[in-house]
C-alpha atoms as a PDB file:
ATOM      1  CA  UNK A   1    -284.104  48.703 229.241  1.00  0.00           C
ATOM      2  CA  UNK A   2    -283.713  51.019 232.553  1.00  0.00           C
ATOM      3  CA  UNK A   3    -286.556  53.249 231.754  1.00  0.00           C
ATOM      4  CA  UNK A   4    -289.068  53.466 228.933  1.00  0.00           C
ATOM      5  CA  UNK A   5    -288.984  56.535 230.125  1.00  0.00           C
ATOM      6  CA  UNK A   6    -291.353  59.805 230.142  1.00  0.00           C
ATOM      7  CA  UNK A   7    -288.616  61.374 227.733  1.00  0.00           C
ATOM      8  CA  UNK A   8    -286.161  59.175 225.770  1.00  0.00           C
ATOM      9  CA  UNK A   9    -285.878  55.413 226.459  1.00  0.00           C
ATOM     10  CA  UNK A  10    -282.686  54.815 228.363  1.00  0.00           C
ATOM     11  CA  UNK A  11    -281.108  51.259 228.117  1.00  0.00           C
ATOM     12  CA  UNK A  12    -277.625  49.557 229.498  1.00  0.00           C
ATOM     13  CA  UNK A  13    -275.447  48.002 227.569  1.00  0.00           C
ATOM     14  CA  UNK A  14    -274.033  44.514 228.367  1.00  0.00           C
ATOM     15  CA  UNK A  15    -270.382  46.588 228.952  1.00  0.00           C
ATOM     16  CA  UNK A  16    -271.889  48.932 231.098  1.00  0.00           C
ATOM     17  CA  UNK A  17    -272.604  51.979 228.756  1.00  0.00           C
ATOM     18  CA  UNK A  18    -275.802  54.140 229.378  1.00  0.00           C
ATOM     19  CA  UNK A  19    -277.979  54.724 226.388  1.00  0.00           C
ATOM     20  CA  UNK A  20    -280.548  57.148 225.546  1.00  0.00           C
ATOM     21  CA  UNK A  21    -282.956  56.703 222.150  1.00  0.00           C
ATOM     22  CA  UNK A  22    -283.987  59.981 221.181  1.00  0.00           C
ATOM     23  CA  UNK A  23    -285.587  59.087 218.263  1.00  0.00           C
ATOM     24  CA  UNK A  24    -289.605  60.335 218.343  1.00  0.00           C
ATOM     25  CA  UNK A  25    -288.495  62.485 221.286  1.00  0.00           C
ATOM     26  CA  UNK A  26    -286.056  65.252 220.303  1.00  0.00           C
ATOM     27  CA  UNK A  27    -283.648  63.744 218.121  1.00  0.00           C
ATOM     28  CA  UNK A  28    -283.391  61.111 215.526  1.00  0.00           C
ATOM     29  CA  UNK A  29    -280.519  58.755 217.070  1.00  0.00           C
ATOM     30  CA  UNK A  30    -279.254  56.724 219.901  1.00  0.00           C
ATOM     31  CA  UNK A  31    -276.555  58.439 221.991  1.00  0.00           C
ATOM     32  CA  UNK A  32    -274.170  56.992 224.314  1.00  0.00           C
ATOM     33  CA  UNK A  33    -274.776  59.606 227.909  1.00  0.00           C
ATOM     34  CA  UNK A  34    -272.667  59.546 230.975  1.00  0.00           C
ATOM     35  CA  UNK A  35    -272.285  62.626 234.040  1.00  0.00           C
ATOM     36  CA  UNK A  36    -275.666  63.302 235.243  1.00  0.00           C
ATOM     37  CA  UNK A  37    -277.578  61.872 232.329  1.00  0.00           C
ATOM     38  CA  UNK A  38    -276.452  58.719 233.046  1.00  0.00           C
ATOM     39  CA  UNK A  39    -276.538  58.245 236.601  1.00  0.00           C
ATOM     40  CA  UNK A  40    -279.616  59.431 236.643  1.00  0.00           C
ATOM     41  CA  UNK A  41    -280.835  56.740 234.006  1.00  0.00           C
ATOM     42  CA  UNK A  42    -279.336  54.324 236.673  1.00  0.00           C
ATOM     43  CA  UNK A  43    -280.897  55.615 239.247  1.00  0.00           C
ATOM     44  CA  UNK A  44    -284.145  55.492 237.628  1.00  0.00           C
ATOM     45  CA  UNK A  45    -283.391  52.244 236.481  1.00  0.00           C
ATOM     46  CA  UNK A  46    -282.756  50.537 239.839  1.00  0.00           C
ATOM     47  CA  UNK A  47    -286.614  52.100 240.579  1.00  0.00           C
ATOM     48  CA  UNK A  48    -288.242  50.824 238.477  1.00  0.00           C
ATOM     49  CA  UNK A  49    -286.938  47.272 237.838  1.00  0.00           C
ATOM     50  CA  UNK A  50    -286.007  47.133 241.860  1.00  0.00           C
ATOM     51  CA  UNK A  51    -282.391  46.219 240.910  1.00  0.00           C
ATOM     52  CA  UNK A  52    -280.511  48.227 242.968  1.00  0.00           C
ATOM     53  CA  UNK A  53    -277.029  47.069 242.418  1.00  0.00           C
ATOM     54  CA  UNK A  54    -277.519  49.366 239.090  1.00  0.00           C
ATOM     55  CA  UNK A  55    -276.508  51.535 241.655  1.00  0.00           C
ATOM     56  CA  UNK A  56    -273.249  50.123 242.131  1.00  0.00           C
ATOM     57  CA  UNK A  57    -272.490  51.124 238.811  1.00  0.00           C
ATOM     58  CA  UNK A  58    -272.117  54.876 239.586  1.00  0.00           C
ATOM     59  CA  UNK A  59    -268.777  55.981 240.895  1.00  0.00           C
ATOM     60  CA  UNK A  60    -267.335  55.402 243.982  1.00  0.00           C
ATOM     61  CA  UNK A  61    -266.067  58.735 245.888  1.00  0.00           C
ATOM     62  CA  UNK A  62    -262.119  59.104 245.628  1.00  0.00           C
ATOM     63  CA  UNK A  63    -260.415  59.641 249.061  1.00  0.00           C
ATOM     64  CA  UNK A  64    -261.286  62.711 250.807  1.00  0.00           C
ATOM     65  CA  UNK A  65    -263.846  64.001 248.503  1.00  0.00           C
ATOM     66  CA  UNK A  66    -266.679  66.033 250.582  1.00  0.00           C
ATOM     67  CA  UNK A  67    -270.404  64.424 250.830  1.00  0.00           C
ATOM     68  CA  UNK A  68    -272.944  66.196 248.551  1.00  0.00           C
ATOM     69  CA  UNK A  69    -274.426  69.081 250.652  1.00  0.00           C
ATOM     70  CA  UNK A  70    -277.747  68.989 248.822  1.00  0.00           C
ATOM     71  CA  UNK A  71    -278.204  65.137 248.399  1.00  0.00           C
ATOM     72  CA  UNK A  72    -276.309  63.887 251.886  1.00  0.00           C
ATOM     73  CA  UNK A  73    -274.799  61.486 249.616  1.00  0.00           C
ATOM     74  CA  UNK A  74    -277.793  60.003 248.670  1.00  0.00           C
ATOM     75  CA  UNK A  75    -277.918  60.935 244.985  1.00  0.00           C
ATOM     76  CA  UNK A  76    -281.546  61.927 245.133  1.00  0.00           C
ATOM     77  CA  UNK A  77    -282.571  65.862 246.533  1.00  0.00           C
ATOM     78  CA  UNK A  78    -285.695  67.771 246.206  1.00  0.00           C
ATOM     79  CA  UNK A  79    -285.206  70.397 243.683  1.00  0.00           C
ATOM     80  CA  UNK A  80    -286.770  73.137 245.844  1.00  0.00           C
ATOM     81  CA  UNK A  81    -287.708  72.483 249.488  1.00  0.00           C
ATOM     82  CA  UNK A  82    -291.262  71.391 249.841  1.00  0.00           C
ATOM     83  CA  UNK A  83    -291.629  69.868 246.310  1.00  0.00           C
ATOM     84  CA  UNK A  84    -292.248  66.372 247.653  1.00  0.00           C
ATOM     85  CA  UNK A  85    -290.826  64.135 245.065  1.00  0.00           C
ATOM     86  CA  UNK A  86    -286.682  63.967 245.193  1.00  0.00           C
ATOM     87  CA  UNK A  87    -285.279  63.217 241.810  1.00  0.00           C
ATOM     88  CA  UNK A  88    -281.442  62.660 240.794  1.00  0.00           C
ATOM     89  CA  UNK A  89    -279.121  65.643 242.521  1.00  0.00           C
ATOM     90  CA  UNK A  90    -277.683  67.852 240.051  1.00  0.00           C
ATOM     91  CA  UNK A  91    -275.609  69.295 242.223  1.00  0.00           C
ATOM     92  CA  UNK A  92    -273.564  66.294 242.351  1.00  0.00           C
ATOM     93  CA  UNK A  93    -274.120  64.688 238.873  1.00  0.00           C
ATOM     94  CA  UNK A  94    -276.269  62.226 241.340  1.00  0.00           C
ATOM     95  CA  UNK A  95    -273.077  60.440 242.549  1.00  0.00           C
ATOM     96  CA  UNK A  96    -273.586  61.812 246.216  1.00  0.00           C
ATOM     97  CA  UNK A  97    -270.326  63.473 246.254  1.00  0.00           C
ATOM     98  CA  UNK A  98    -268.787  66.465 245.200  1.00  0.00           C
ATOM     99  CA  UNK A  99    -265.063  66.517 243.403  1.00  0.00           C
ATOM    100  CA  UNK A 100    -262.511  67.682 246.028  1.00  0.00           C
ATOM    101  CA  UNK A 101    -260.436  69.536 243.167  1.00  0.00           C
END
């Protein structure tokens, strides 16, 4: 389990797949989630259970792709300035870079 989460519970496979039980939240089912959803669960994850190499399971930027502008590359941004908690950059799909195509 990464997160038992303030929304659906969000777990990791044993092959590295990101999952996300809706059921009792706002859906009925277990969903595989990757792009934001996903790194985001990791991100979470490595939080809470203080394993951070659940970070190392994000991708890696390809050669020459640009550094997020809103995250520095750090996957986590403050939505709005002054809103004192960062959570996972959406501008970036919380990978801390940005695609260079």
């Amino acid at each position: 389990m990464l997160d038992p989460g303030m929304g659906p519970m969000t777990y990791l496979t044993s092959d590295g797949r990101v999952l996300e039980d809706l059921r009792g939240w706002d859906g009925d089912e277990i969903v595989e989630v990757d792009g934001l959803h996903a790194h985001s669960a990791l991100i979470v994850g490595a939080r809470k259970t203080g394993i951070v190499e659940l970070l190392e399971l994000i991708p890696q930027p390809p050669p020459g792709s640009p550094i997020c502008s809103k995250c520095n590359g750090k996957r986590v941004a403050e939505p709005a300035p002054g809103f004192g908690i960062e959570l996972p950059c959406n501008e970036c799909d919380a990978r801390g870079w940005i695609d260079a195509g």
